[in-house]
N, C-alpha and C. Protein backbone atom coordinates (compact mmCIF):
# COMPACT_ATOMS: atom_id res chain seq x y z
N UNK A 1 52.20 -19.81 33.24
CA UNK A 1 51.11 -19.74 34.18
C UNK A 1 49.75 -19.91 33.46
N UNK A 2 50.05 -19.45 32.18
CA UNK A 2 48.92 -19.52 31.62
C UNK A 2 47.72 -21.06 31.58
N UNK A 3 48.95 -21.92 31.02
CA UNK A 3 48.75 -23.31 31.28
C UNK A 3 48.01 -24.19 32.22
N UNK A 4 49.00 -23.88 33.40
CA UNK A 4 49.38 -24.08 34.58
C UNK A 4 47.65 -23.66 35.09
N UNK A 5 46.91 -22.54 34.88
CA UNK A 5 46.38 -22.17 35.99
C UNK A 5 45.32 -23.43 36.74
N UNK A 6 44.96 -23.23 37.74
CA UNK A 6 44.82 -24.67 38.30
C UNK A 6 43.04 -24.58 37.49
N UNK A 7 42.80 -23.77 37.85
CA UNK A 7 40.90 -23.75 37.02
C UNK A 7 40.42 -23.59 35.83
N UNK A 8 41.29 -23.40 35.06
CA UNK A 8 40.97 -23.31 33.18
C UNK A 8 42.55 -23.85 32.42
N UNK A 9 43.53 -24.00 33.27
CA UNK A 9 44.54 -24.60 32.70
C UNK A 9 44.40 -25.64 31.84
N UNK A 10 44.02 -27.04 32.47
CA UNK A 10 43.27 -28.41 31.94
C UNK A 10 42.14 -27.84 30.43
N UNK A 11 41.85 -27.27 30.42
CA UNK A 11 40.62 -26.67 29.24
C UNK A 11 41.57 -26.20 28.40
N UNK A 12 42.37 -25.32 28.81
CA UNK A 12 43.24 -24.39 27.53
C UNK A 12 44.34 -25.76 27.23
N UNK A 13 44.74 -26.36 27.78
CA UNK A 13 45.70 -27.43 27.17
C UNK A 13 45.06 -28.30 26.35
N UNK A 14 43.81 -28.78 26.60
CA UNK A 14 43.11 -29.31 25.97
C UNK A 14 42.87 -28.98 24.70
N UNK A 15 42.66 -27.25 24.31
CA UNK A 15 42.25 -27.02 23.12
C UNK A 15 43.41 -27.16 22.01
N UNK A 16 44.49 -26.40 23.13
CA UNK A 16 45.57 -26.67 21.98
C UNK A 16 45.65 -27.81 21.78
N UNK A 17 45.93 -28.89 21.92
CA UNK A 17 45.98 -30.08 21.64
C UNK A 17 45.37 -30.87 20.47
N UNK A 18 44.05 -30.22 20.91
CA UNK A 18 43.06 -30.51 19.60
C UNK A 18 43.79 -30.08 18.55
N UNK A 19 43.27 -28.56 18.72
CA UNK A 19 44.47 -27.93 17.14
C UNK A 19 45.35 -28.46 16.81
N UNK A 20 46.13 -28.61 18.05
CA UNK A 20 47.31 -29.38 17.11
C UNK A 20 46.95 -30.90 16.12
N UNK A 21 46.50 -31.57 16.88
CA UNK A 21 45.94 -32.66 16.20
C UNK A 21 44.71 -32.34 14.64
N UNK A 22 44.22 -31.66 14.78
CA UNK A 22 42.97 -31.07 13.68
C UNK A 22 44.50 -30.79 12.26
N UNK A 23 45.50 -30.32 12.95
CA UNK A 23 46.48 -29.59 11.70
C UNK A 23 47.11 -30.44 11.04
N UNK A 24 47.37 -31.48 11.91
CA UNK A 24 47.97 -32.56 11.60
C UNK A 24 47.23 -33.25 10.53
N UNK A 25 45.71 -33.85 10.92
CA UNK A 25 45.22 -34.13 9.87
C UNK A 25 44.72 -33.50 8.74
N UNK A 26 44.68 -32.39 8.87
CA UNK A 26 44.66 -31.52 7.68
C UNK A 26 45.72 -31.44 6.71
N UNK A 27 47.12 -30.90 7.15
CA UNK A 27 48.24 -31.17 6.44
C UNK A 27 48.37 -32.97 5.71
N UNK A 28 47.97 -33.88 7.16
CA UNK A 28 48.03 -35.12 6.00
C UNK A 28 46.92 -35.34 4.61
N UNK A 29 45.72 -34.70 4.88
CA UNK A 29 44.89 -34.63 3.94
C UNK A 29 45.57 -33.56 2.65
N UNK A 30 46.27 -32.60 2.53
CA UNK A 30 46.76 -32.08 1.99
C UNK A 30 47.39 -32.77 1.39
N UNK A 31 48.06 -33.57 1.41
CA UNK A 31 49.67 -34.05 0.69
C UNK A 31 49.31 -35.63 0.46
N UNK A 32 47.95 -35.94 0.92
CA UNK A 32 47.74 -36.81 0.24
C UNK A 32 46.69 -36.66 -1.46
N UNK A 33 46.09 -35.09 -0.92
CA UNK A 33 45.76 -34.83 -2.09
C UNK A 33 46.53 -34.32 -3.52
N UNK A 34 47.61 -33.96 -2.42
CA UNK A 34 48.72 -33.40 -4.06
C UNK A 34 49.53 -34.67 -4.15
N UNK A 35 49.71 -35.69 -3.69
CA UNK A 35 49.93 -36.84 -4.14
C UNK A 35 49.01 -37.50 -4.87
N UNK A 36 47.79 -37.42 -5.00
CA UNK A 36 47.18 -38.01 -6.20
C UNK A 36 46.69 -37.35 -6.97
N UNK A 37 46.85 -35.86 -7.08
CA UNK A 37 46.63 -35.19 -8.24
C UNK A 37 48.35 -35.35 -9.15
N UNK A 38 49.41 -35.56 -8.30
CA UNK A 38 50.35 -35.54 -9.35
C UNK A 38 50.66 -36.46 -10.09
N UNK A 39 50.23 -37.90 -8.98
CA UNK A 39 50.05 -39.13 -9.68
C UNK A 39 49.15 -39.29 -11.07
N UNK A 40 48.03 -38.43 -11.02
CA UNK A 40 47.40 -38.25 -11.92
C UNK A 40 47.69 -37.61 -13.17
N UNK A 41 48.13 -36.66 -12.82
CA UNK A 41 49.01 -36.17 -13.61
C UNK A 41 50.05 -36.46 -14.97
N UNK A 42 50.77 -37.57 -13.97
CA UNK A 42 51.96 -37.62 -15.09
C UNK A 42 51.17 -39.17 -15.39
N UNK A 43 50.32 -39.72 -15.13
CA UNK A 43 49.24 -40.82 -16.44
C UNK A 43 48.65 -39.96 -17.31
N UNK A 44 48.17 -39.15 -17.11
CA UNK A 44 47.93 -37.88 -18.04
C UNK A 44 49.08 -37.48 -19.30
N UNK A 45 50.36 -37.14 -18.63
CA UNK A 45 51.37 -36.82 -19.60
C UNK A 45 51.58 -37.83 -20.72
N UNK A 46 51.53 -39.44 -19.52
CA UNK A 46 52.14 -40.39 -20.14
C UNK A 46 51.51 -40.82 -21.49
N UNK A 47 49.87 -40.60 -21.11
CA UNK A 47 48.87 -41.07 -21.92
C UNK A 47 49.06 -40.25 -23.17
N UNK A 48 48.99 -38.95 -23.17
CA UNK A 48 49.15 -38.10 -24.29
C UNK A 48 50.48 -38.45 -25.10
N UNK A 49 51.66 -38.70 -24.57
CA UNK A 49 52.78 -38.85 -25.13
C UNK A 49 52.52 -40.58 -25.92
N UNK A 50 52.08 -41.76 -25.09
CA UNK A 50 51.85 -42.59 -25.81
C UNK A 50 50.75 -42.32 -27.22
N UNK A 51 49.72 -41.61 -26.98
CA UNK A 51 49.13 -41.25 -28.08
C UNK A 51 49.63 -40.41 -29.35
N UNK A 52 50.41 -39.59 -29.20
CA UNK A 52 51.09 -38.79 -30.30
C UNK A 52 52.41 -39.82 -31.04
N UNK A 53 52.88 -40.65 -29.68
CA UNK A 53 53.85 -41.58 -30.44
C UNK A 53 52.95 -42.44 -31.67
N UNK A 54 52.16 -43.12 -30.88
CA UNK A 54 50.93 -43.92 -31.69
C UNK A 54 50.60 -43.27 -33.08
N UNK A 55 50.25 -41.83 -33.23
CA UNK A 55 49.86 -41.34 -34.15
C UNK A 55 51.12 -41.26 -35.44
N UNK A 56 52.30 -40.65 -34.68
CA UNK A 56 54.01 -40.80 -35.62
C UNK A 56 53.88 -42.12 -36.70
N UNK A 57 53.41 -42.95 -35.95
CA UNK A 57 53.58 -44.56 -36.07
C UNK A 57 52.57 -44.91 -37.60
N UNK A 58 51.42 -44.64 -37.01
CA UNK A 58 50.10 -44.46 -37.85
C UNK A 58 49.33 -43.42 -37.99
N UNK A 59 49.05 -43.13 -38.75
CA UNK A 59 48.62 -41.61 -38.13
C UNK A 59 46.78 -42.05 -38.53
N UNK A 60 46.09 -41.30 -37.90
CA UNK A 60 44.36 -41.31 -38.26
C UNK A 60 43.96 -42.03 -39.17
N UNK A 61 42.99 -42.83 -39.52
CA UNK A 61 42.19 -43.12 -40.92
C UNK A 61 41.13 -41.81 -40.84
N UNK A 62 40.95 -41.13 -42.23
CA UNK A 62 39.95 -40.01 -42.23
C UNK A 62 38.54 -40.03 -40.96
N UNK A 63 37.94 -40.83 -40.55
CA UNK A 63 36.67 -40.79 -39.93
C UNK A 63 37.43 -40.72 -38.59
N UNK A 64 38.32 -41.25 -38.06
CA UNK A 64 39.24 -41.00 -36.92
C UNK A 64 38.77 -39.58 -36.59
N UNK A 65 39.53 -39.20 -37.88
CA UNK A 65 40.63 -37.81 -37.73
C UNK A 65 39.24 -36.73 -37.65
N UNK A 66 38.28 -37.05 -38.42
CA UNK A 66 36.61 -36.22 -38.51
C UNK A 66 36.55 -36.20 -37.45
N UNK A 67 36.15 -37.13 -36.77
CA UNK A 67 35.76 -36.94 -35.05
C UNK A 67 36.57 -36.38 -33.88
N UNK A 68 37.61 -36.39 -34.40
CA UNK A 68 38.78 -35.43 -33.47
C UNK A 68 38.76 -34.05 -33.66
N UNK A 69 38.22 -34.05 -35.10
CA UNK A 69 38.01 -32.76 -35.53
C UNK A 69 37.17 -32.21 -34.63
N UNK A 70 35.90 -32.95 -35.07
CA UNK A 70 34.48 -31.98 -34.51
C UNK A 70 34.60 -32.01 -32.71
N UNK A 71 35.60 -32.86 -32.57
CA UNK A 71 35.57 -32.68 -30.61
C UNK A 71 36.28 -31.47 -30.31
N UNK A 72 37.38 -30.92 -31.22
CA UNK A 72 38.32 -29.76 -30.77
C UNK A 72 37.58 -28.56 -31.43
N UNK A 73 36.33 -28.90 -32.56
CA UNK A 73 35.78 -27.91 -33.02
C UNK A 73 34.81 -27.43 -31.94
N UNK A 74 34.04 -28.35 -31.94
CA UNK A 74 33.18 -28.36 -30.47
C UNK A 74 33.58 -27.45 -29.03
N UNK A 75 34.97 -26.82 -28.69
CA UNK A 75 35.27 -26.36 -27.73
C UNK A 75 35.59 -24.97 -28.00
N UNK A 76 35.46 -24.76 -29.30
CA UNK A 76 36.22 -23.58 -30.00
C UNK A 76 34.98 -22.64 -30.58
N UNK A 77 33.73 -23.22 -31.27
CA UNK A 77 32.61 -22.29 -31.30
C UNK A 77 31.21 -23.02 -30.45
N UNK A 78 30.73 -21.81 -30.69
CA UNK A 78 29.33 -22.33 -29.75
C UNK A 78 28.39 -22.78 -30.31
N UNK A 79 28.43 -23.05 -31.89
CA UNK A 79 27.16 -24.03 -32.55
C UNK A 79 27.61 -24.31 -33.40
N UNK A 80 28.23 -25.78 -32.91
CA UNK A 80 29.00 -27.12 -34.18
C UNK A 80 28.78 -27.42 -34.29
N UNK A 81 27.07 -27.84 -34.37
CA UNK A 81 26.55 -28.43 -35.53
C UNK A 81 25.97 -27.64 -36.66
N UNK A 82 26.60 -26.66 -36.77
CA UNK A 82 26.12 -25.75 -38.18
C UNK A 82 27.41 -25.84 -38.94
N UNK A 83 28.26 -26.73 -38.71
CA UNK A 83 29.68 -26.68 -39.85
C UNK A 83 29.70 -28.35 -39.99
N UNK A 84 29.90 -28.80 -41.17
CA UNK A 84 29.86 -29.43 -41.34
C UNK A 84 31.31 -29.92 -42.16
N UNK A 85 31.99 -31.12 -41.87
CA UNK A 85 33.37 -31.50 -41.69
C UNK A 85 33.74 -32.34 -42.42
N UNK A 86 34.74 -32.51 -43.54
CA UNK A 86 34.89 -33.53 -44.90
C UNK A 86 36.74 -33.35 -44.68
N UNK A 87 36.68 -34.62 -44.30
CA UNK A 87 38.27 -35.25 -44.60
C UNK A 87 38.54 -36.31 -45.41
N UNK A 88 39.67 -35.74 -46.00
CA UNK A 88 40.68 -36.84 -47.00
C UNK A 88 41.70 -36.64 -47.14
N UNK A 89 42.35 -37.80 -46.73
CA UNK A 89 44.08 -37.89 -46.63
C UNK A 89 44.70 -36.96 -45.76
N UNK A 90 44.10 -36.74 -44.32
CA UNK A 90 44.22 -35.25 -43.72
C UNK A 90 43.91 -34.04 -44.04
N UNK A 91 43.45 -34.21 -45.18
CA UNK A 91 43.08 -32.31 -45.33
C UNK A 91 41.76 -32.25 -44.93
N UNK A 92 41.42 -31.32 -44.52
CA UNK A 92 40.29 -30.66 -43.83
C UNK A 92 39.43 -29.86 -44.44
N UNK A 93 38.10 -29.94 -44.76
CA UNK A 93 37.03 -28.82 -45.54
C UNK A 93 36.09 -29.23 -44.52
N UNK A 94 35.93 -27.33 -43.96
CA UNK A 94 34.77 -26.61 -43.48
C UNK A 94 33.99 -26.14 -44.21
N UNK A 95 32.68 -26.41 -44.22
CA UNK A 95 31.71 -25.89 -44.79
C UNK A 95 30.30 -25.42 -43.87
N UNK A 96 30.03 -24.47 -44.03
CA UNK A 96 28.73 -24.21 -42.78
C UNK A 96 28.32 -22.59 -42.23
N UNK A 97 28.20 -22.60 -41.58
CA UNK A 97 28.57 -21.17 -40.78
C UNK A 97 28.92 -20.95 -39.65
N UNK A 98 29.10 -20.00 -39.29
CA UNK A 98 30.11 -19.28 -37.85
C UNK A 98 30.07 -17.99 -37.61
N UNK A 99 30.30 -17.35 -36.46
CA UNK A 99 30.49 -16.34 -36.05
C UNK A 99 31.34 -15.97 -36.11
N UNK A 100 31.76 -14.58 -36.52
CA UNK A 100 33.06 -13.87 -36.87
C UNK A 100 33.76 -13.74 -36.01
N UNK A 101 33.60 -13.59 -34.40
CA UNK A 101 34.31 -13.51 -33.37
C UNK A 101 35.35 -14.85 -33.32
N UNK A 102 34.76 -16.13 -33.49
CA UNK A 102 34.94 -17.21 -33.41
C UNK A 102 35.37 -17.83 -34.27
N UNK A 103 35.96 -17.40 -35.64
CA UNK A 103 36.30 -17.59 -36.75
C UNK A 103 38.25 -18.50 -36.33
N UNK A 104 38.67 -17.43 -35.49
CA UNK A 104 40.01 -17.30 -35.37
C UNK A 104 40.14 -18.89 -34.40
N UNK A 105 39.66 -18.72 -34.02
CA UNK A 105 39.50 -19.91 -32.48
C UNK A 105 39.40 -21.39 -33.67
N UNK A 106 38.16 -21.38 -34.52
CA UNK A 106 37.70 -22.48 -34.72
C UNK A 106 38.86 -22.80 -35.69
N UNK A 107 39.44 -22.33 -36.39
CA UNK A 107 40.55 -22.74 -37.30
C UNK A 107 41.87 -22.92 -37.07
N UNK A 108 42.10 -22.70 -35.57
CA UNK A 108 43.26 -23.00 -35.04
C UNK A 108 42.91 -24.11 -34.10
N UNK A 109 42.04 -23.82 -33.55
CA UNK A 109 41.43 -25.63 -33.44
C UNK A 109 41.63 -26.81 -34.28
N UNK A 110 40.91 -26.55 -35.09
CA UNK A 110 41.07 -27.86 -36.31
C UNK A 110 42.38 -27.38 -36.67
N UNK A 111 43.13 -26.91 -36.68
CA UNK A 111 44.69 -27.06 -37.73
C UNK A 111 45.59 -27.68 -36.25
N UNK A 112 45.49 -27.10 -35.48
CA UNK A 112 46.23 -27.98 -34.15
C UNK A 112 45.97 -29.56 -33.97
N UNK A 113 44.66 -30.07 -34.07
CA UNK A 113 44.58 -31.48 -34.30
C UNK A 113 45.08 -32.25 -34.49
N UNK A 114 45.78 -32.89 -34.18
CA UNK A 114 46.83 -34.42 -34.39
C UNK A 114 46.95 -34.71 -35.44
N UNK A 115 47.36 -34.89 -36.64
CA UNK A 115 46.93 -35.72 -38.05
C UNK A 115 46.19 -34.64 -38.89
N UNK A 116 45.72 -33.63 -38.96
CA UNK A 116 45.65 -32.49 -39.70
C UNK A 116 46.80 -32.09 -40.66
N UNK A 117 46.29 -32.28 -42.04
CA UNK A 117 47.72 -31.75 -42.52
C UNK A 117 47.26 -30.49 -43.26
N UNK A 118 46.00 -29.80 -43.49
CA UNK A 118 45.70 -28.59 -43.96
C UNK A 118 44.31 -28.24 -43.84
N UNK A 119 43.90 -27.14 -43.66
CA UNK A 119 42.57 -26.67 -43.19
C UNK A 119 42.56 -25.92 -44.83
N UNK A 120 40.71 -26.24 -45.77
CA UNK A 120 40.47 -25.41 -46.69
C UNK A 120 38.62 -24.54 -45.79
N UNK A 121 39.06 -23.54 -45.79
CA UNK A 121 38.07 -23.10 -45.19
C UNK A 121 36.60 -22.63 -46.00
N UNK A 122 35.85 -23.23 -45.79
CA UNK A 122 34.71 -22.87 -47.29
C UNK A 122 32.80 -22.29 -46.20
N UNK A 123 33.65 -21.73 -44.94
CA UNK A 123 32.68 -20.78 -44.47
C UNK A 123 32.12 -19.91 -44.95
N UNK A 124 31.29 -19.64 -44.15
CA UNK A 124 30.33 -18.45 -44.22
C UNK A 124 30.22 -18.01 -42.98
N UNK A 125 30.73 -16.85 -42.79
CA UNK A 125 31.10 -15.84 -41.45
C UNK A 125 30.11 -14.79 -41.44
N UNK A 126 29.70 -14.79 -40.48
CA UNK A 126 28.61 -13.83 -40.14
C UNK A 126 28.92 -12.72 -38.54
N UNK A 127 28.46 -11.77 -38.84
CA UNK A 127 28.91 -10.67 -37.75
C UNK A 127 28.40 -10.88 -36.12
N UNK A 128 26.85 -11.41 -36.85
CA UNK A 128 26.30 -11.90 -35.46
C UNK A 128 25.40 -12.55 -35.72
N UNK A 129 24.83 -12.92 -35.04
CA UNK A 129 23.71 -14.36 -35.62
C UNK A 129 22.04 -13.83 -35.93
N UNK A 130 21.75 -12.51 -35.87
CA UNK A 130 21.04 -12.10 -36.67
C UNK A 130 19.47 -12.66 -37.14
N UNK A 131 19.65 -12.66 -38.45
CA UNK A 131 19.10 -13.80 -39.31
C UNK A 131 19.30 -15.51 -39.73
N UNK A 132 20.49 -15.91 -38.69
CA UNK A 132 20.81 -16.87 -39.50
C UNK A 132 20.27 -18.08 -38.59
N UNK A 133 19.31 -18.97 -38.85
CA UNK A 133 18.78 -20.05 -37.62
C UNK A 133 19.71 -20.72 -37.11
N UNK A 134 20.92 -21.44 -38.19
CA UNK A 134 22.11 -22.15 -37.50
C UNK A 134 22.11 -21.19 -36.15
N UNK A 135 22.64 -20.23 -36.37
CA UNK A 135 23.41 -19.59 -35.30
C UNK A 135 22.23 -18.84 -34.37
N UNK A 136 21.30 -19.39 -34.09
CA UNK A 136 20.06 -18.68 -33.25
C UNK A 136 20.73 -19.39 -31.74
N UNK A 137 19.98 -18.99 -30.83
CA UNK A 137 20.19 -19.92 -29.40
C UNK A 137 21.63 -19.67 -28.90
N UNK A 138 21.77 -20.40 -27.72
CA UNK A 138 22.51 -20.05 -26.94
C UNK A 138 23.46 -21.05 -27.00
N UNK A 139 23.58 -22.33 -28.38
CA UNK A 139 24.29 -23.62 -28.61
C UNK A 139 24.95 -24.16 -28.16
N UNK A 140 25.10 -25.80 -28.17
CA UNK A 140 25.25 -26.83 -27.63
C UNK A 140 24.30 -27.34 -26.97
N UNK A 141 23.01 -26.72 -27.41
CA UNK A 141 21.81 -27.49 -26.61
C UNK A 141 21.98 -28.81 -26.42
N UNK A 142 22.36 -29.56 -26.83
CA UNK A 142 22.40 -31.09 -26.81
C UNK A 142 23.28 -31.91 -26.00
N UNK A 143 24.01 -30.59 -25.76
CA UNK A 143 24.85 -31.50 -24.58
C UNK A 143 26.60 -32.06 -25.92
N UNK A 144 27.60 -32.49 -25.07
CA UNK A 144 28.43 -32.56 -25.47
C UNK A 144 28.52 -33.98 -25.81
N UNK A 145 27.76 -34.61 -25.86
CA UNK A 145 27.62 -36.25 -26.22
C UNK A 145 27.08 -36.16 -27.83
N UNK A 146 26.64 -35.09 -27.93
CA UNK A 146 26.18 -35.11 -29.88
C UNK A 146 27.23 -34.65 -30.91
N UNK A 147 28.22 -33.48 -30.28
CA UNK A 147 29.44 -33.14 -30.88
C UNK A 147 29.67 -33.98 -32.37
N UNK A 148 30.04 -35.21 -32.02
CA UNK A 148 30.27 -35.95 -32.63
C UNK A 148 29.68 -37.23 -33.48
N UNK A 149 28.26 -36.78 -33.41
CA UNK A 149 27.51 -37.52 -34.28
C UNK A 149 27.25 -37.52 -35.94
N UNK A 150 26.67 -38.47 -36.27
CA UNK A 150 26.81 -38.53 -37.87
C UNK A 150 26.06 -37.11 -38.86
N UNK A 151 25.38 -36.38 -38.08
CA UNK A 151 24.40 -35.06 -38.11
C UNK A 151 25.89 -34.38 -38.69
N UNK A 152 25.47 -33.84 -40.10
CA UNK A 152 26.65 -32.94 -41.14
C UNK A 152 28.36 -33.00 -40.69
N UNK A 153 28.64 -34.64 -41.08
CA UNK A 153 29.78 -35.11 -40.86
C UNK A 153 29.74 -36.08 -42.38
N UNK A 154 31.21 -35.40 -43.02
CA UNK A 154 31.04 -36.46 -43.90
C UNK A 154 32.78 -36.34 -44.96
N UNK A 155 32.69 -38.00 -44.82
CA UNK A 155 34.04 -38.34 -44.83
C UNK A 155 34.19 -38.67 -46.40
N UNK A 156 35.35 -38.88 -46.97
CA UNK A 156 35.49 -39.16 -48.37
C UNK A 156 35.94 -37.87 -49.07
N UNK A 157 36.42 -38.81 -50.31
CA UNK A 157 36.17 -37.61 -51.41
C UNK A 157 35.55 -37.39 -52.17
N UNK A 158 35.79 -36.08 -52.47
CA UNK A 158 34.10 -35.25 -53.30
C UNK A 158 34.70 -35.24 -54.80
């Protein structure tokens, strides 16, 4: 009867209707979005897996492997440009300073790195940033496009 009633019946059928239709396209918007996040996804997997094969194959030339460095260093403390990064033949020397909190982070960073075959750590750890200008500010002022610039990066051997 509800339906049915002859003076608001037509109105209440109407709404449901809508709803129903509104759900419909919602659910299709749904599943078209987890269809292209999964699509995305496994180019994602694929990409990483072609890259690590790639690396098996060949692995880094040192300036490669520097800049991979300072991108995974870059996520791990909050002012990378106060360490400065020297590779040869995969081994790794830090030199610079850091925060002691951040000590643990930044060296499992760089040793996880693709083509890393040993981290020599030749920091200077500090409790808090204190006195020390490297470590003043609230870092990464520059934005994540400098990470990896030629600013205390340096390849070869010493």
């Amino acid at each position: 009867m509800y339906f049915l009633d002859p003076q608001l019946g037509r109105r209440r059928r109407a709404l449901v209707r809508d709803k129903l239709v509104a759900a419909s396209h919602s659910a299709g918007d749904v599943a078209q979005t987890r269809s292209k996040w999964a699509a995305d996804h496994a180019k994602g997997v694929a990409a990483r897996a072609h890259g690590r094969l790639q690396d098996m194959a060949q692995p880094p030339d040192d300036a490669q492997l520097c800049e991979r460095v300072r991108a995974h260093m870059g996520r791990a403390v909050s002012h990378p440009k106060s360490i400065e990064v020297e590779v040869c033949d995969g081994q790794v020397c830090l030199r610079g300073k850091v925060l002691a909190h951040e000590l643990d982070g930044l060296l499992e960073a760089v040793s996880s790195t693709p083509g890393v075959q040993g981290v020599d750590s030749r920091l200077s750890v500090h409790q808090e940033a204190g006195n020390v200008p490297e470590l003043q500010g609230s870092g990464r002022s520059g934005g994540r496009g400098e990470l990896g610039s030629a600013q205390g990066v340096h390849m070869g051997r010493s």
